[in-house]
Each structure stands twice: as C-alpha cells, then as structure tokens.
N, C-alpha and C. Protein backbone atom coordinates (compact mmCIF):
# COMPACT_ATOMS: atom_id res chain seq x y z
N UNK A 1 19.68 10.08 20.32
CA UNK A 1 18.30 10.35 19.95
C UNK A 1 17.41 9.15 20.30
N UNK A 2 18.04 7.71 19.85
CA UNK A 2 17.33 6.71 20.09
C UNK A 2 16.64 6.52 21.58
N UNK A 3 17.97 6.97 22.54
CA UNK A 3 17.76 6.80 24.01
C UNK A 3 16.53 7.59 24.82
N UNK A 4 16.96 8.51 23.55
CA UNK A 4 15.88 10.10 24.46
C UNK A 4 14.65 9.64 24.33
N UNK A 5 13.96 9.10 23.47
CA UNK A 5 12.67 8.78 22.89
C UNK A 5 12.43 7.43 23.44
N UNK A 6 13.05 6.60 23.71
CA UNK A 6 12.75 5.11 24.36
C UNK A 6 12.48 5.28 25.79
N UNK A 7 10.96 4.38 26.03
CA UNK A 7 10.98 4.21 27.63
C UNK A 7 10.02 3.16 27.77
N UNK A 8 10.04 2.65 28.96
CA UNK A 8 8.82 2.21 29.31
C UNK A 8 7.82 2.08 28.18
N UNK A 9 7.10 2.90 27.63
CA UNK A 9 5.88 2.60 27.01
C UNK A 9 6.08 2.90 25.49
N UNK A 10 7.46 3.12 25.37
CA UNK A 10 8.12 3.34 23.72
C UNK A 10 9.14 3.41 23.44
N UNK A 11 9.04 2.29 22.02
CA UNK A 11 10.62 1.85 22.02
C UNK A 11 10.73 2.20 20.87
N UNK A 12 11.73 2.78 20.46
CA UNK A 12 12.24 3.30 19.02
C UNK A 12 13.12 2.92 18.39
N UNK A 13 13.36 2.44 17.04
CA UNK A 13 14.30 2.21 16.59
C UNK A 13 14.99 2.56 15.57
N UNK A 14 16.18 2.64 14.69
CA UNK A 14 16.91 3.49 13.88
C UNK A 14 16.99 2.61 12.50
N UNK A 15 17.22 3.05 11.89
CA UNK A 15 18.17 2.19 10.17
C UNK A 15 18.63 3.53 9.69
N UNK A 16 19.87 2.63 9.36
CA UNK A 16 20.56 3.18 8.04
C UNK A 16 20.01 3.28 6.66
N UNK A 17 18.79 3.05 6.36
CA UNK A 17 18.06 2.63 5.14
C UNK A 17 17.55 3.21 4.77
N UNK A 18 17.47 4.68 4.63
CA UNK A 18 16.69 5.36 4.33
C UNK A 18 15.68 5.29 3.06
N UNK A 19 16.22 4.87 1.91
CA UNK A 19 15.59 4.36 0.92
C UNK A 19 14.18 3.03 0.90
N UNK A 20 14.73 2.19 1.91
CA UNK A 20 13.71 1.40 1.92
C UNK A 20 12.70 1.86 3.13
N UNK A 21 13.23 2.37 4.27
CA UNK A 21 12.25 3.36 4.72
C UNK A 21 10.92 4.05 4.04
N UNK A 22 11.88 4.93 3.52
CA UNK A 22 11.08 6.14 2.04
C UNK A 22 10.00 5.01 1.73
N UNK A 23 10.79 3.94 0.52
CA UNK A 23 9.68 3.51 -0.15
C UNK A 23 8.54 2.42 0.73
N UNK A 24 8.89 1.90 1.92
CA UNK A 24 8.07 1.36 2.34
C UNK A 24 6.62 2.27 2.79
N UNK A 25 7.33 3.46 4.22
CA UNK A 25 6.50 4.03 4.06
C UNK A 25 5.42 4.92 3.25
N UNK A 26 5.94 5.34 1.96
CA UNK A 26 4.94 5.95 0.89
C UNK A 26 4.08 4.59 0.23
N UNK A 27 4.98 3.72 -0.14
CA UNK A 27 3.87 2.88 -0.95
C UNK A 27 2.55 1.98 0.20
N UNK A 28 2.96 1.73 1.37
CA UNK A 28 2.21 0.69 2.13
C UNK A 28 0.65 1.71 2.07
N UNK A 29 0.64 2.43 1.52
CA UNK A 29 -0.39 3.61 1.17
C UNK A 29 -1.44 2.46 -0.12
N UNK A 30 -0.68 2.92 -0.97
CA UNK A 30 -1.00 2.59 -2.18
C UNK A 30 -1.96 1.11 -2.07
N UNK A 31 -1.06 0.19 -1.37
CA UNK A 31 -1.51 -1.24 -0.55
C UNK A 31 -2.75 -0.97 -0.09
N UNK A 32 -2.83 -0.01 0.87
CA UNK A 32 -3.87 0.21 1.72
C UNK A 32 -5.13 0.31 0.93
N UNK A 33 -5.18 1.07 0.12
CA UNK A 33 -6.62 1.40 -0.52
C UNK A 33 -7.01 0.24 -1.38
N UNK A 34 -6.07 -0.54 -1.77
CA UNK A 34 -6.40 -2.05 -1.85
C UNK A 34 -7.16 -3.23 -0.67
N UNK A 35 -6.68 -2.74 0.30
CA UNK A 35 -7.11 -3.15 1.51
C UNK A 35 -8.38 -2.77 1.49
N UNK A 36 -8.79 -1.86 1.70
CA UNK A 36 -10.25 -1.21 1.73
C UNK A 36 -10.99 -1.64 0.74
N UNK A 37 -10.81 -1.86 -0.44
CA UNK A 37 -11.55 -2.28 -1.67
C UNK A 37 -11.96 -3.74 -0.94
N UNK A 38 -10.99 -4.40 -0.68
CA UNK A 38 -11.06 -5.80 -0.44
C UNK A 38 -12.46 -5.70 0.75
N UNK A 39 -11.96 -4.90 1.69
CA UNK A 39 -12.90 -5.20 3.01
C UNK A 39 -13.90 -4.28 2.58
N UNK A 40 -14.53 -3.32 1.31
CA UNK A 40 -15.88 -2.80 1.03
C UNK A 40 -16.36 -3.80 -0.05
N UNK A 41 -15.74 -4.51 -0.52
CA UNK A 41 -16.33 -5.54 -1.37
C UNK A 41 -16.35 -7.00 -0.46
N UNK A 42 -16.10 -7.17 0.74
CA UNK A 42 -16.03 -8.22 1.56
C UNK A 42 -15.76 -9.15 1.69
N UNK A 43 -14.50 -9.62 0.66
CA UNK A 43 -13.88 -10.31 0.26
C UNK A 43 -13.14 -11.49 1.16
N UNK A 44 -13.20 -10.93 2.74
CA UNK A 44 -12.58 -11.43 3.74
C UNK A 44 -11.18 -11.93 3.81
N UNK A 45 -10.62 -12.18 5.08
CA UNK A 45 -9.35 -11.99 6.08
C UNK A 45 -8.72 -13.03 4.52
N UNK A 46 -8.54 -14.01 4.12
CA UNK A 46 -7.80 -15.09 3.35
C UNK A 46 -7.27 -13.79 2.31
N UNK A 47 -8.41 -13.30 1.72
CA UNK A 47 -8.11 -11.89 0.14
C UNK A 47 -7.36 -11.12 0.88
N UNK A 48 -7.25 -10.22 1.87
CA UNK A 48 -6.43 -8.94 2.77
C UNK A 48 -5.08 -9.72 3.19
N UNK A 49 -4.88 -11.04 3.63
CA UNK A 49 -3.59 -11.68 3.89
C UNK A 49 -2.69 -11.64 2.46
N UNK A 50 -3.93 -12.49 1.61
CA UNK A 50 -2.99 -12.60 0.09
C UNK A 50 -2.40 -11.13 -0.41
N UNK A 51 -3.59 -9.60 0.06
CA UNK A 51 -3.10 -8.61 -0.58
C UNK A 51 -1.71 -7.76 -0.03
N UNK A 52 -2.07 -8.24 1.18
CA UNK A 52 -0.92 -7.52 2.19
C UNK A 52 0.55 -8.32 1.70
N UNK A 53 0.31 -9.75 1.72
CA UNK A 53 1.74 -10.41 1.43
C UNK A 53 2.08 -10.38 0.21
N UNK A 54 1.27 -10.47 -0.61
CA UNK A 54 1.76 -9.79 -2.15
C UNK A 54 2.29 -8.28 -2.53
N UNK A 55 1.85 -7.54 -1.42
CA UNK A 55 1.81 -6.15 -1.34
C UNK A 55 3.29 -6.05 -1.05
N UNK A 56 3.09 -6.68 0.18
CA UNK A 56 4.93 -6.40 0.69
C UNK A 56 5.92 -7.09 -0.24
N UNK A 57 5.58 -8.24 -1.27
CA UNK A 57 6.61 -8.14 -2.41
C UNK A 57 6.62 -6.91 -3.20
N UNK A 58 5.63 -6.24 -3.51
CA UNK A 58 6.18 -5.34 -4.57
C UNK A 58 6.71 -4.26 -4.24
N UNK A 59 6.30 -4.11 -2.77
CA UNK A 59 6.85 -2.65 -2.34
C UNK A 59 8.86 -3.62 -1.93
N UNK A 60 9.13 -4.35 -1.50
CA UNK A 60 10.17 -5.08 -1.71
C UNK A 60 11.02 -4.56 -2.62
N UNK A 61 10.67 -5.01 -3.48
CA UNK A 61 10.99 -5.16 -5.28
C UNK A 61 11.66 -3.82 -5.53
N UNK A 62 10.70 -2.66 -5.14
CA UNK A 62 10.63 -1.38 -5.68
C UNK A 62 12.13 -0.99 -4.73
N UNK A 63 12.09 -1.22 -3.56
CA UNK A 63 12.49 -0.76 -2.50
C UNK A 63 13.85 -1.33 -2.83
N UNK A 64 14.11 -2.42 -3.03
CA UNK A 64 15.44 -3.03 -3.74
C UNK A 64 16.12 -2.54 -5.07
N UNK A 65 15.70 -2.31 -6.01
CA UNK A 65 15.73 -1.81 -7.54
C UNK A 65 16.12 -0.08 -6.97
N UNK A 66 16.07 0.48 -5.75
CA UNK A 66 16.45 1.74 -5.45
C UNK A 66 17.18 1.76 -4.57
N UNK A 67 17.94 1.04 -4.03
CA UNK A 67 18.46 0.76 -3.13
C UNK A 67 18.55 0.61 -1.59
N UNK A 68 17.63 -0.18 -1.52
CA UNK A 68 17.49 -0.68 0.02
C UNK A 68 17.70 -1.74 0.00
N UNK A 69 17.40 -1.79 1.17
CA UNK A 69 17.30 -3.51 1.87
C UNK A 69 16.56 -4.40 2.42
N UNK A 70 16.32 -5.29 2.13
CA UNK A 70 15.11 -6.16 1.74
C UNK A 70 14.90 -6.55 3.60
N UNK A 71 15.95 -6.42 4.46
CA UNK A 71 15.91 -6.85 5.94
C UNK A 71 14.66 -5.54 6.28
N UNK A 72 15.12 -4.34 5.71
CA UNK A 72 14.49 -2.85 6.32
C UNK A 72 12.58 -3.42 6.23
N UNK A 73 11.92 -3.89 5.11
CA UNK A 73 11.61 -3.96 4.84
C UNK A 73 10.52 -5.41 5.13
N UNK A 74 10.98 -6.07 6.14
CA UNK A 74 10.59 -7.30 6.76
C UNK A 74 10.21 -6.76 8.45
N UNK A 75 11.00 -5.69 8.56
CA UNK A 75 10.68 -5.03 9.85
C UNK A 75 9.26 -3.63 10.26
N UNK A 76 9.53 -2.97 11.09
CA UNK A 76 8.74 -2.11 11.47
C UNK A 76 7.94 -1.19 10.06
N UNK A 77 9.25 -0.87 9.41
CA UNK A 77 8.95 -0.13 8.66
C UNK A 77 8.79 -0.20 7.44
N UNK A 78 8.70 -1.82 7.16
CA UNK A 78 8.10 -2.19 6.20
C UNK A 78 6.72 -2.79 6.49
N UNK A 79 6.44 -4.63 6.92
CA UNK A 79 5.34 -5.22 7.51
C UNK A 79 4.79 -4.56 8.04
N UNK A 80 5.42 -3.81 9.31
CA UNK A 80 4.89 -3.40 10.84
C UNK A 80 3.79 -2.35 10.24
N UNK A 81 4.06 -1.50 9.32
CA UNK A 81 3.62 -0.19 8.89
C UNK A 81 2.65 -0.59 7.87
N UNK A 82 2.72 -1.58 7.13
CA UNK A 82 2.03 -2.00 5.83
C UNK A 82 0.74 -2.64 7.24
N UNK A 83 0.69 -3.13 8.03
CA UNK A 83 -0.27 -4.15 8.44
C UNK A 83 -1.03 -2.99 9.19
N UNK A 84 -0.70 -2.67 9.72
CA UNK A 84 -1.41 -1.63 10.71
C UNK A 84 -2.02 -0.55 9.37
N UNK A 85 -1.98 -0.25 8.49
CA UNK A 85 -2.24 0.69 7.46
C UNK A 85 -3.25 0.04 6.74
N UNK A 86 -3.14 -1.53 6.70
CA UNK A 86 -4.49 -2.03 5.81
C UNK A 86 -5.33 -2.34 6.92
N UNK A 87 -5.06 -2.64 7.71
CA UNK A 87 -5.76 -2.88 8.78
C UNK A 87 -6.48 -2.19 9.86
N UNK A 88 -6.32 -0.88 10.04
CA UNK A 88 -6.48 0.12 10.94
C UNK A 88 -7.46 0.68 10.58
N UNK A 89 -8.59 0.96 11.64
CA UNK A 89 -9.56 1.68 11.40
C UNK A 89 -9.51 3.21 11.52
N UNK A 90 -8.54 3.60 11.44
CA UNK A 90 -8.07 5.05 11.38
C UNK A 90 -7.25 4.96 10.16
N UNK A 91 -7.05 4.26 9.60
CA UNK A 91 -6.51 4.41 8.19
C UNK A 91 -6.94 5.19 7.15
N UNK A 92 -6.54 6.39 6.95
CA UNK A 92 -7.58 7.17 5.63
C UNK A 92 -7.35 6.49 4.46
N UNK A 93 -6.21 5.72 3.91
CA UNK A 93 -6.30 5.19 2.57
C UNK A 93 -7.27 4.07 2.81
N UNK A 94 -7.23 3.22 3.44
CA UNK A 94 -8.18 1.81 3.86
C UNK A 94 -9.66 2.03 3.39
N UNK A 95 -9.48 3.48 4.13
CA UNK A 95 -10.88 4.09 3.89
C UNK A 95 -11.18 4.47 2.26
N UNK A 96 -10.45 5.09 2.00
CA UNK A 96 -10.65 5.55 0.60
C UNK A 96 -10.91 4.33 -0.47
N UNK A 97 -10.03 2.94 0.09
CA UNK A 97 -10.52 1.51 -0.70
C UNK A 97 -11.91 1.43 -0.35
N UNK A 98 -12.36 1.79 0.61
CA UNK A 98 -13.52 0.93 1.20
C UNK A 98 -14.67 1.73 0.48
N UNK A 99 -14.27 3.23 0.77
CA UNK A 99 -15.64 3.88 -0.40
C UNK A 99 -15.71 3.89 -1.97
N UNK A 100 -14.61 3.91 -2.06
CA UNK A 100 -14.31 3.15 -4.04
C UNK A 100 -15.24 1.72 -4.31
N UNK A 101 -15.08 1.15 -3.21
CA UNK A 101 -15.77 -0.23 -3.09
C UNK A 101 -17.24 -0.31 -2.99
N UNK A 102 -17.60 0.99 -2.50
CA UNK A 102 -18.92 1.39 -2.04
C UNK A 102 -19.94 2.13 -3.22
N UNK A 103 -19.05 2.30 -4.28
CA UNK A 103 -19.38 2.97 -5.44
C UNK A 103 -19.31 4.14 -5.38
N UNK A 104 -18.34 4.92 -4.63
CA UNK A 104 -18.86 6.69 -4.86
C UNK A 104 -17.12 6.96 -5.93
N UNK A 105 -17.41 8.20 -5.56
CA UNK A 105 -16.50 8.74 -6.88
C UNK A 105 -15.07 9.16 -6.00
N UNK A 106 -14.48 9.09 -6.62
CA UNK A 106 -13.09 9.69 -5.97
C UNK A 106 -12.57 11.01 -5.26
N UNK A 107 -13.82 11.77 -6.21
CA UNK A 107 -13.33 13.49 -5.82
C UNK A 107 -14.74 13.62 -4.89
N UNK A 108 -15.33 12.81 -4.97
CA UNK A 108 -16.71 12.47 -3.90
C UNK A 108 -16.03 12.40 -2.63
N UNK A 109 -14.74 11.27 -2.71
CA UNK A 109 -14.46 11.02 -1.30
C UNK A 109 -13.58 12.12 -0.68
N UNK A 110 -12.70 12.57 -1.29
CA UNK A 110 -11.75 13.17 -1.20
C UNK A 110 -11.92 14.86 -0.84
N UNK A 111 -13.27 15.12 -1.42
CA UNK A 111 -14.39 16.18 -0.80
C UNK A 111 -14.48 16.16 0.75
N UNK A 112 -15.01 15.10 1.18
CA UNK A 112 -15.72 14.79 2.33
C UNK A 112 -14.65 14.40 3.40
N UNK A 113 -13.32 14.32 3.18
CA UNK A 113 -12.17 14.07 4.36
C UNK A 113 -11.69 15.30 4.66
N UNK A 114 -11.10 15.17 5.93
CA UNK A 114 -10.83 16.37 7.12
C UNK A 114 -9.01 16.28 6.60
N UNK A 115 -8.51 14.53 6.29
CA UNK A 115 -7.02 14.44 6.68
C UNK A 115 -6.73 14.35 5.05
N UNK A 116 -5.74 14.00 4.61
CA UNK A 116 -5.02 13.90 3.43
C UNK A 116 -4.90 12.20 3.31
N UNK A 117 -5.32 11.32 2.41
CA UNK A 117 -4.79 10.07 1.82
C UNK A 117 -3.72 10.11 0.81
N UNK A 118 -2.54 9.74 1.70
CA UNK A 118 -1.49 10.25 0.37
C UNK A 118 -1.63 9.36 -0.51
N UNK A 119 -1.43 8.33 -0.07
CA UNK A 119 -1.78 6.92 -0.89
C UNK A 119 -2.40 7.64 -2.90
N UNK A 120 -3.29 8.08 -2.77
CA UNK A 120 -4.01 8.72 -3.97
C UNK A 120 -3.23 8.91 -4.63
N UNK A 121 -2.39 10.14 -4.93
CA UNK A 121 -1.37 10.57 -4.97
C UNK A 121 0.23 9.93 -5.19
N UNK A 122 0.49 9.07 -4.48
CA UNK A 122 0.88 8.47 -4.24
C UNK A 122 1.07 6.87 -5.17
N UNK A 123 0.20 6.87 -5.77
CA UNK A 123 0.22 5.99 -6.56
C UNK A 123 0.63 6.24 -8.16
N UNK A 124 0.71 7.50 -8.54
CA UNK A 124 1.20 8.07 -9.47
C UNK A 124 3.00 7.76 -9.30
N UNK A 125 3.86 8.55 -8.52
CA UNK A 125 4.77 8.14 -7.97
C UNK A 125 5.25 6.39 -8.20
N UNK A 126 4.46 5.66 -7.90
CA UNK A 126 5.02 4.40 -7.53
C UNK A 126 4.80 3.50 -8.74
N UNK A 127 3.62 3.78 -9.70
CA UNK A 127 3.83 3.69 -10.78
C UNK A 127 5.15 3.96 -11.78
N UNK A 128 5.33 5.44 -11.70
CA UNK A 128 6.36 5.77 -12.73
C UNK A 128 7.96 5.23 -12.21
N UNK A 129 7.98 5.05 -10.72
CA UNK A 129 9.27 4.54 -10.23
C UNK A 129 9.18 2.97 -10.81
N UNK A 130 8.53 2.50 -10.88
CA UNK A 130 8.09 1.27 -10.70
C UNK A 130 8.32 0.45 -12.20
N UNK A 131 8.11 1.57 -13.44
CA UNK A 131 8.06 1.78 -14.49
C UNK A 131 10.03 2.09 -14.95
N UNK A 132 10.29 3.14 -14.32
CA UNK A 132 11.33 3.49 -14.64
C UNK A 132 13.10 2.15 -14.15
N UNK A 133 12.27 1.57 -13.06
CA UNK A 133 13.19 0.80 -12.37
C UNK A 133 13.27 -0.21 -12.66
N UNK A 134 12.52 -0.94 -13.91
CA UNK A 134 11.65 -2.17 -14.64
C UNK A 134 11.01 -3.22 -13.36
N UNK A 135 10.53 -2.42 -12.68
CA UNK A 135 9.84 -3.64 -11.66
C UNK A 135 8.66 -3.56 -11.76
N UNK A 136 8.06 -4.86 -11.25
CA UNK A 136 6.44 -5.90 -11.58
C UNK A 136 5.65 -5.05 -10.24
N UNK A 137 4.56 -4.19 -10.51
CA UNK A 137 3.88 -4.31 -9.20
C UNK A 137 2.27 -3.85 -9.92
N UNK A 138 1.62 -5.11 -9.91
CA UNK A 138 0.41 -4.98 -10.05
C UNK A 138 -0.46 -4.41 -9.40
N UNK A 139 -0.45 -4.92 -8.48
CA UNK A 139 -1.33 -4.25 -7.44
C UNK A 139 -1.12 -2.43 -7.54
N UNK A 140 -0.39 -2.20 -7.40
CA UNK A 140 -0.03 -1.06 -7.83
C UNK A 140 -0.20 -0.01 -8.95
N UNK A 141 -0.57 -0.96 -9.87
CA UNK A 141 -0.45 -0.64 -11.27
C UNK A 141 -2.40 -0.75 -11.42
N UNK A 142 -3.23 -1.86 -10.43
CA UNK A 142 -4.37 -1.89 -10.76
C UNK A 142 -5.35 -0.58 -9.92
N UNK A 143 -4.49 0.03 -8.54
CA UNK A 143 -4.83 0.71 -7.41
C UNK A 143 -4.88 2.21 -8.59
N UNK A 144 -3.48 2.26 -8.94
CA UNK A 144 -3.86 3.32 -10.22
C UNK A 144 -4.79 3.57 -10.99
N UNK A 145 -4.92 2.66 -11.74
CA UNK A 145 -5.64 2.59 -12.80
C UNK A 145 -7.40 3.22 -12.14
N UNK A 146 -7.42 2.44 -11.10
CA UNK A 146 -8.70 2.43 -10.27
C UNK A 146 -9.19 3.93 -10.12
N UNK A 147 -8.05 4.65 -9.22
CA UNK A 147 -8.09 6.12 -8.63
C UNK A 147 -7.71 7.31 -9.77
N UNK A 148 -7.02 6.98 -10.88
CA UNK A 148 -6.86 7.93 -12.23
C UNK A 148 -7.27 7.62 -13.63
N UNK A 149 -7.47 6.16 -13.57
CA UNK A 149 -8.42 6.38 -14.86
C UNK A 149 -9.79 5.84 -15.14
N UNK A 150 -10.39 5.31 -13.49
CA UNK A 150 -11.77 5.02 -13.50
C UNK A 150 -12.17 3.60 -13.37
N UNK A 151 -11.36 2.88 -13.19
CA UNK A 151 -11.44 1.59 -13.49
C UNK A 151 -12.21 1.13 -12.28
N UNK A 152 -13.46 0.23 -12.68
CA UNK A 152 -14.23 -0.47 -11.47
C UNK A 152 -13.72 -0.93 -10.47
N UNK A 153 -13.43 -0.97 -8.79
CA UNK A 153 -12.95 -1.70 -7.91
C UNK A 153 -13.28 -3.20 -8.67
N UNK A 154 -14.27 -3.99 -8.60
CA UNK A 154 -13.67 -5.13 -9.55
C UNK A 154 -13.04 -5.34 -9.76
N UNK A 155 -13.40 -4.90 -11.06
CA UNK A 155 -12.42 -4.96 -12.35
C UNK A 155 -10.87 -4.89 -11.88
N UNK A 156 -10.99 -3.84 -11.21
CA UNK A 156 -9.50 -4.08 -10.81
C UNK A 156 -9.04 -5.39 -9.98
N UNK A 157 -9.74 -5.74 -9.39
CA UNK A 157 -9.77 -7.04 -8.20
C UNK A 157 -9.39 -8.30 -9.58
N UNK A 158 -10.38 -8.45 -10.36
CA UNK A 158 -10.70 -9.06 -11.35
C UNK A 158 -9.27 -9.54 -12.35
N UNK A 159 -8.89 -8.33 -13.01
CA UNK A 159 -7.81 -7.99 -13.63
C UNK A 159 -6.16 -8.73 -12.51
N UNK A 160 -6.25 -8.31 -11.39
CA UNK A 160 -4.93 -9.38 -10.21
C UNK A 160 -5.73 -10.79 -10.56
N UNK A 161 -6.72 -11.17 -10.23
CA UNK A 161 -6.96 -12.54 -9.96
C UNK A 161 -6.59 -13.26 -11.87
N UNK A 162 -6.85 -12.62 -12.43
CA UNK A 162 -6.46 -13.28 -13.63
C UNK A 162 -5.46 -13.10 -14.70
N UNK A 163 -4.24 -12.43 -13.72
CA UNK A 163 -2.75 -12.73 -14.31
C UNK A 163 -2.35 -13.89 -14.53
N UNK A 164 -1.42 -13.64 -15.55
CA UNK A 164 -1.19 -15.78 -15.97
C UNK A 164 -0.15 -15.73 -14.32
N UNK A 165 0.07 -16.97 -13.92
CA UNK A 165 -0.11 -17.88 -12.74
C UNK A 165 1.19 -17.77 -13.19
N UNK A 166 1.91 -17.90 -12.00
CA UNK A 166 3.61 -18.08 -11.66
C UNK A 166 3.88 -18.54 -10.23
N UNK A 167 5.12 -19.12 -10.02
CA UNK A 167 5.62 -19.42 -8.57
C UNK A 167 5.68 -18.26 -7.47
N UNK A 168 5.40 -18.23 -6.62
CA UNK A 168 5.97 -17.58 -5.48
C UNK A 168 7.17 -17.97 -5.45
C-alpha cells in the first residue's frame, strides 16, 4: 500500500500506532481553535509557538495514558499535523478560534460554515478522556469551557497564563 501511493511528489508513511495516530489527529483540532483565538486576539508568533508546544504535550500525555507512543507523536502525525492545523489558512478550527476571538457566538459561526470543525465537538471527547485517564490538559480543558460553557476567549487565555508555574 505504502509503495502504491509514494512517488515523486508523495511520500507516505505507515505506524503501527494507531492510538496515538487517533489521538493526535482528533485533538490537534481542539489546539487549533486555540490557535485562532491567539491569532484573533493578536497575540503573535512567541503566544502560537508557546500554544502549539504546550499543545503537543497534552495531546502527548493523552496519547500515552491510552496507549501510544510518544515517537508517533513527535512525527507527521503528531507535530506535522498539529502545525499545519494551527497554522493553515484553510484550517476551519483556526478559524473558529479566530471568530470566538472576534466576539461572535458559536452557533453564529457554526451557522455560517460550508465544512464541519470537528475540533468543537471534539473537545467534549478530549475532555472526558482526559478526565477519565487522570491526565493534565489545560488548554483543553480552557478551549472547552470557551465553546460549551461561554467562557470569554480571554478569560480563557487569562485563566492558562495564570496557572501556578511549574518546570517544563
């Protein structure tokens, strides 16, 4: 399969990982609309580095506590997928940060799109895994709060920046 799909202008690659796959790709969602908050509140490139590399710990975390592997997860289909997703101007979650940021309403935005942001959605999910697996993911936990129970982009911004302080 690998062979059939590789050429010249695309190269494909495989894991055994399905789990950290799974969770990379669903949560780098969740990340994303963090991303967008950041870049509709304009927070600039230093805030989107810190969110992305903090991001990819928790989706890590999650992704480990279920059994993957933390290598899966440094690669394509963890970074590769998380960066291009906060970053991409075709990103519908990015987007969905960016109009949260902009002050409109959720079912405002979610009205007005053609594609699906799973991310939304999606954050319910990564919460309760997240919850159930005893792992730390703020960002995660503030992206929620934001999209289901109303909480100001701020505030949510606000609420990460003033967790008590620990090591990387």
């Amino acid at each position: 399969m690998q062979g059939s799909f590789s050429g010249s202008t695309f190269r494909l690659y495989t894991s055994g990982d399905p789990a950290g796959v799974e969770v990379g790709g669903a949560v780098k969602n969740v990340v994303a609309i963090g991303a967008g908050v950041c870049a509709g509140l304009g927070l600039g490139s230093n805030a989107l580095a810190a969110l992305i590399t903090r991001g990819l710990a928790e989706i890590t975390r999650l992704a480990i506590a279920m059994g993957g592997k933390p290598a899966t997860l440094a690669g394509l289909a963890g970074l590769g997928d998380l960066v291009l997703t906060c970053t991409g101007d075709l990103s519908r979650n990015r987007k969905v940060g960016m109009e949260l940021a902009a002050g409109k309403k959720l079912d405002e935005i979610v009205s007005s799109m053609q594609m699906v942001a799973e991310g939304i959605k999606t954050t319910n999910a990564t919460v309760d895994l997240a919850h159930r697996h005893g792992v730390e993911m703020p960002i995660a936990e503030q992206m929620h709060a934001m999209l289901h129970q109303g909480r100001a982009p701020r505030e949510a911004i606000r609420r990460l920046m003033e967790r008590s302080l620990k090591p990387e």
